[in-house]
C-alpha atoms as a PDB file:
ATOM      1  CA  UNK A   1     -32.992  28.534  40.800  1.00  0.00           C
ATOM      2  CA  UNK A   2     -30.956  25.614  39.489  1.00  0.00           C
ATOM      3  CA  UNK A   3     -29.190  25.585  36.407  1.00  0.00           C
ATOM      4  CA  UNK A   4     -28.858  22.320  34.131  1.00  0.00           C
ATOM      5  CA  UNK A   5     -25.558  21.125  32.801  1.00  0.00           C
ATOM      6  CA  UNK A   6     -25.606  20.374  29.121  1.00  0.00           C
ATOM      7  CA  UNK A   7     -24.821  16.725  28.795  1.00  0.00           C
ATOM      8  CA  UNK A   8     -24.751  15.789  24.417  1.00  0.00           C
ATOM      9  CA  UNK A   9     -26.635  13.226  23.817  1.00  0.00           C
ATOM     10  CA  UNK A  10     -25.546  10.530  20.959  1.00  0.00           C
ATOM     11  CA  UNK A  11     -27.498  11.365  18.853  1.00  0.00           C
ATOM     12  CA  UNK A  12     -26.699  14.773  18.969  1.00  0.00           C
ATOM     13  CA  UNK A  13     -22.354  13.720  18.320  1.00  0.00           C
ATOM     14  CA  UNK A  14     -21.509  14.359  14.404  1.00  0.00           C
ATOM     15  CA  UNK A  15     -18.382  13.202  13.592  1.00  0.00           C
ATOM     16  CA  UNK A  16     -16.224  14.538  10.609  1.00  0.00           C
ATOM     17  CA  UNK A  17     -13.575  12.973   8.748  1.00  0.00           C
ATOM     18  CA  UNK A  18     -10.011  15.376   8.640  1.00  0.00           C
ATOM     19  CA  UNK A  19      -7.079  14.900   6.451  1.00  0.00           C
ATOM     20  CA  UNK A  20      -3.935  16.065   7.714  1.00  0.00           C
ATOM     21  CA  UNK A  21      -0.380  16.036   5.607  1.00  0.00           C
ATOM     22  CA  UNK A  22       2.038  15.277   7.874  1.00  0.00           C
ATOM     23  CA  UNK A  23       4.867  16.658   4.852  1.00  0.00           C
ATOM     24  CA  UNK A  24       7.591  18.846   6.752  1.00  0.00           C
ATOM     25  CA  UNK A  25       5.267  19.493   9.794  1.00  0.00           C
ATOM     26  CA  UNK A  26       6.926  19.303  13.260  1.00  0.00           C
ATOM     27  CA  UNK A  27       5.901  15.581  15.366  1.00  0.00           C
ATOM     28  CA  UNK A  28       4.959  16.849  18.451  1.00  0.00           C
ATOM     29  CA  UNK A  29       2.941  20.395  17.275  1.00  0.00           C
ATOM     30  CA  UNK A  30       1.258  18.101  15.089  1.00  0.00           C
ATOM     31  CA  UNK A  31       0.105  15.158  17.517  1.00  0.00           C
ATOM     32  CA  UNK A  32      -1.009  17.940  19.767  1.00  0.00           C
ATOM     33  CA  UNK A  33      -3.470  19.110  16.856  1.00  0.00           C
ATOM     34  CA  UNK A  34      -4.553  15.546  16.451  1.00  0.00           C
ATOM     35  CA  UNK A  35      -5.282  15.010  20.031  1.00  0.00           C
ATOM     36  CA  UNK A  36      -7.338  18.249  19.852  1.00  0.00           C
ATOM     37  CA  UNK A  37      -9.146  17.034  17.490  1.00  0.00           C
ATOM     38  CA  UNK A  38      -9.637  13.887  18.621  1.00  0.00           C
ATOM     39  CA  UNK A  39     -11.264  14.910  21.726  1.00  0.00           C
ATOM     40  CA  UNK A  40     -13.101  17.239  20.032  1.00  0.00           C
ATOM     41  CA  UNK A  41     -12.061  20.066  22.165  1.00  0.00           C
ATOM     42  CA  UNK A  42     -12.420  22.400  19.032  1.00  0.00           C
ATOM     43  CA  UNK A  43     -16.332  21.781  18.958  1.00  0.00           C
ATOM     44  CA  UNK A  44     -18.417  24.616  20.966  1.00  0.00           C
ATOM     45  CA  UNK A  45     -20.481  21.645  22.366  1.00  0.00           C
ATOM     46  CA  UNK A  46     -17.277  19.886  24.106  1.00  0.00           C
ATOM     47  CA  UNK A  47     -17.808  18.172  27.412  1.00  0.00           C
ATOM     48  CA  UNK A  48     -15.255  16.034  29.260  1.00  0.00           C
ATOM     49  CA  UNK A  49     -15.881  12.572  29.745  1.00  0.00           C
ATOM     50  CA  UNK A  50     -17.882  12.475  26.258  1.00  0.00           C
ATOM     51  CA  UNK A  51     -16.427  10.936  23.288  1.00  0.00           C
ATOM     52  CA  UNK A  52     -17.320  14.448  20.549  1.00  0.00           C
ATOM     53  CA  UNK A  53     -14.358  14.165  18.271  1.00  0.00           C
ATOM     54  CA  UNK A  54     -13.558  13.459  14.702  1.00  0.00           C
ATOM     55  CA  UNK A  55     -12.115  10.836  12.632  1.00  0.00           C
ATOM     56  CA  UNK A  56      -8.212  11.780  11.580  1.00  0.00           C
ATOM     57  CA  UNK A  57      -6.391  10.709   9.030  1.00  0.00           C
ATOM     58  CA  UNK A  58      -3.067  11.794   8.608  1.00  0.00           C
ATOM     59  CA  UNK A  59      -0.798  11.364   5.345  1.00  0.00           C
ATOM     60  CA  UNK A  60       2.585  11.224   4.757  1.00  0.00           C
ATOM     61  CA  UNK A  61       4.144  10.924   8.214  1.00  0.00           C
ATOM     62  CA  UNK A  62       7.312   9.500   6.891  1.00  0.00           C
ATOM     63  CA  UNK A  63       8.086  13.121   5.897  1.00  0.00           C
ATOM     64  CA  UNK A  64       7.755  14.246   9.611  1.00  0.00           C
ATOM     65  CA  UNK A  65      10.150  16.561  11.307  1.00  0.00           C
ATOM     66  CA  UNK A  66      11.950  16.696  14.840  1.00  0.00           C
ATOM     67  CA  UNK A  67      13.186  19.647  15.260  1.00  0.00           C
ATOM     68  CA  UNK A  68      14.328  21.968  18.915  1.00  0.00           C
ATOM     69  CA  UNK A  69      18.214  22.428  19.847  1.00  0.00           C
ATOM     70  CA  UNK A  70      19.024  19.142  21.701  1.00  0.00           C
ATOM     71  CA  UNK A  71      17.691  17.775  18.064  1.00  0.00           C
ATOM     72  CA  UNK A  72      20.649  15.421  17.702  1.00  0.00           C
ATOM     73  CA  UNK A  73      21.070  13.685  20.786  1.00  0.00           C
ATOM     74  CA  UNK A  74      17.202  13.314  21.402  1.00  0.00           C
ATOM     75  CA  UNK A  75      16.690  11.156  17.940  1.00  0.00           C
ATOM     76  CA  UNK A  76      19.129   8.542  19.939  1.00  0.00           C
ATOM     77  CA  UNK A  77      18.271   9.070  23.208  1.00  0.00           C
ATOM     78  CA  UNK A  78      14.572   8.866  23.236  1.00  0.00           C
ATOM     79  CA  UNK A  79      13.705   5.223  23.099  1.00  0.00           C
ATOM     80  CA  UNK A  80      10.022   3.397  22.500  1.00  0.00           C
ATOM     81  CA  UNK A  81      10.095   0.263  24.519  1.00  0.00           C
ATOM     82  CA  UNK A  82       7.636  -3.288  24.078  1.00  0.00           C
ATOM     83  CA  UNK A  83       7.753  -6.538  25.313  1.00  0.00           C
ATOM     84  CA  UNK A  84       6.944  -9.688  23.542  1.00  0.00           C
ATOM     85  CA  UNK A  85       5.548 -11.198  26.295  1.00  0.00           C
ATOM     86  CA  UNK A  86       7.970 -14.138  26.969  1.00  0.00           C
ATOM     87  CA  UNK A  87      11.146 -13.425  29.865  1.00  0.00           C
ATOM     88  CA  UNK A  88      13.912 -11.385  28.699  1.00  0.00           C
ATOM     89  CA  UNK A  89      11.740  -9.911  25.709  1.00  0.00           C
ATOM     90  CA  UNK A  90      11.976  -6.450  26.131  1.00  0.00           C
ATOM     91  CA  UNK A  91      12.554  -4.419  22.615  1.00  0.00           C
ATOM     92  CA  UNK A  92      13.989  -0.884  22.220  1.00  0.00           C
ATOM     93  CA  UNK A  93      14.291   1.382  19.005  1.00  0.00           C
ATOM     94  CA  UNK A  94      15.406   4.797  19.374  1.00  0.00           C
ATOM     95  CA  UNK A  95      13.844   7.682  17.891  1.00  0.00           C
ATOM     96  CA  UNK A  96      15.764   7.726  14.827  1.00  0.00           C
ATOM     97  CA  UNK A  97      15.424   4.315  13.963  1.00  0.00           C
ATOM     98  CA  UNK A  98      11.346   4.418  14.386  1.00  0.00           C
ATOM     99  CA  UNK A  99      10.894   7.179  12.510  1.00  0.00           C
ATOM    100  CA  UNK A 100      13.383   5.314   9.564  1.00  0.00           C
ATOM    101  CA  UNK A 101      11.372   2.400   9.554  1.00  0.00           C
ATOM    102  CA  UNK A 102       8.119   2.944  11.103  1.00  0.00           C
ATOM    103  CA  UNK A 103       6.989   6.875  11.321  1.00  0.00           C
ATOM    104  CA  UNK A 104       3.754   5.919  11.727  1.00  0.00           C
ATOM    105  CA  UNK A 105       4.037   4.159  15.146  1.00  0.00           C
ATOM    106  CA  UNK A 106       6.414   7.447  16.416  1.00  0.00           C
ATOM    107  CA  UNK A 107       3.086  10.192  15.828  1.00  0.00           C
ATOM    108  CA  UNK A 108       0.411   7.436  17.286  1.00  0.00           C
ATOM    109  CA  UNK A 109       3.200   7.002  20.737  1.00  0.00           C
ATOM    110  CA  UNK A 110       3.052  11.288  20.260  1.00  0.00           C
ATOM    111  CA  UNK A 111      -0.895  11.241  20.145  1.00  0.00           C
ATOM    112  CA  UNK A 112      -1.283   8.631  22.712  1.00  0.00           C
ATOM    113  CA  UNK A 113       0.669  10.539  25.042  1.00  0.00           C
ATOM    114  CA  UNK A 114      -1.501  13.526  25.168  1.00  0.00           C
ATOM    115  CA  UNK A 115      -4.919  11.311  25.284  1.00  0.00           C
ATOM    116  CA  UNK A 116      -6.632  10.576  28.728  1.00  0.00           C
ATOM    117  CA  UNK A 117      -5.103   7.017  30.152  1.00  0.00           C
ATOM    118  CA  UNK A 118      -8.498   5.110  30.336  1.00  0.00           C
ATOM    119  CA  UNK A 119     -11.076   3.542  28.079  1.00  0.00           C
ATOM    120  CA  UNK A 120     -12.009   6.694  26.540  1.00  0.00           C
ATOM    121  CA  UNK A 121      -8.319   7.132  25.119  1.00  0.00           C
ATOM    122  CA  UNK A 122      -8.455   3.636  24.018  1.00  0.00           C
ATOM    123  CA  UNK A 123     -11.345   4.444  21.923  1.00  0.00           C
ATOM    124  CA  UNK A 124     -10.735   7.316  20.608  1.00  0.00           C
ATOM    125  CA  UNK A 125      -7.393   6.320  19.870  1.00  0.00           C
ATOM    126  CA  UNK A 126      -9.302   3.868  17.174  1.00  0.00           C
ATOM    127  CA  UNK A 127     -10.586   6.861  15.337  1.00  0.00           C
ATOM    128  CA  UNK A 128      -7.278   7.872  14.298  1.00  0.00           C
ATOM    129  CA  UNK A 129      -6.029   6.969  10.750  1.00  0.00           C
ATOM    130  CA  UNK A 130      -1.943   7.056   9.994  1.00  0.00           C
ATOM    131  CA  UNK A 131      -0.620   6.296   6.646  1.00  0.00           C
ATOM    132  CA  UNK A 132       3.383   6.771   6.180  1.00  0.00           C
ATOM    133  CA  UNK A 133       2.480   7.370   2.367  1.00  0.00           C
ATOM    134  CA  UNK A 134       0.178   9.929   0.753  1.00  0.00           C
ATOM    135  CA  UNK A 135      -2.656   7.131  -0.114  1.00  0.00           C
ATOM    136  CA  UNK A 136      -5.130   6.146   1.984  1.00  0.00           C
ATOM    137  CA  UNK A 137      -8.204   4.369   1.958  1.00  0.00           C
ATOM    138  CA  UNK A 138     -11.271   7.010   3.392  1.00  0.00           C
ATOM    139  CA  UNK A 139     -11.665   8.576   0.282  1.00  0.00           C
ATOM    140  CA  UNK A 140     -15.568   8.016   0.330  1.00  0.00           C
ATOM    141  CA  UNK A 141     -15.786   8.954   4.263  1.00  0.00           C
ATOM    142  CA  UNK A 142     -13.803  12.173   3.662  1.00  0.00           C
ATOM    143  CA  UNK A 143     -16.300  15.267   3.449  1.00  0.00           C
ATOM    144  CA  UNK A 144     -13.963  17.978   5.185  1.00  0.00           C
ATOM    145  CA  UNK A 145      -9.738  18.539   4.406  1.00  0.00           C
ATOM    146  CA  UNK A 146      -7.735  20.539   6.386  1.00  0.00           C
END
């Protein structure tokens, strides 16, 4: 007797919308929740491989916390390189100065980090929503707030 693997079918996928304030919540605890939800990991009918997980939008990340005892040293020492493309174009911004000016791009580096490497992560990297502020557009998509 062989048993069948459940396998979701798309029309079977619903996808919520979640609202998450960022405001005094720690960077990487919460891009670890993201990610779960994401990948829909928190749904019963999670299978790997399958894109199950739900739209996030997360608020206020410019109020986002770093916190653990080498606190100090880490907002300088951890650095988020790009390159423009052309020679000698390689940009660095530590920690500190990311979260100063752009908070948003520190939690989607967090998120990203924790996603699969492939074309899945890509695209379910798209269904996540940061604002640094607490307004944001998906008011009318937004049935569900965490």
């Amino acid at each position: 007797m062989q048993q069948k693997t459940y396998y979701p079918k798309a029309a079977e996928i619903t996808r919520d919308w979640v609202v998450i304030d960022a405001e005094g919540q720690n960077l990487g605890r919460l891009a670890t929740r993201v990610a779960h939800l994401l990948l829909g990991k928190h749904k019963p009918t999670f299978t790997p491989g399958v894109e199950m997980g739900d739209f996030v939008v997360i608020v206020n990340t410019e109020k986002v916390s770093v916190t653990g005892t080498k606190t100090e040293s880490r907002l300088t020492s951890k650095m988020y390189h790009h390159h423009s493309g052309y020679p000698g174009g390689l940009k660095s911004i530590s920690l500190r100065d990311q979260l100063a000016t752009h908070p948003d791009r520190a939690l989607r580096d967090a998120v990203w980090g924790m996603l699969p490497h492939n074309k899945m992560g890509r695209a379910v990297l798209k269904r996540l929503k940061i604002y640094a502020g607490p307004n944001h557009p998906h008011g009318t998509q937004i049935k569900k707030a965490e």
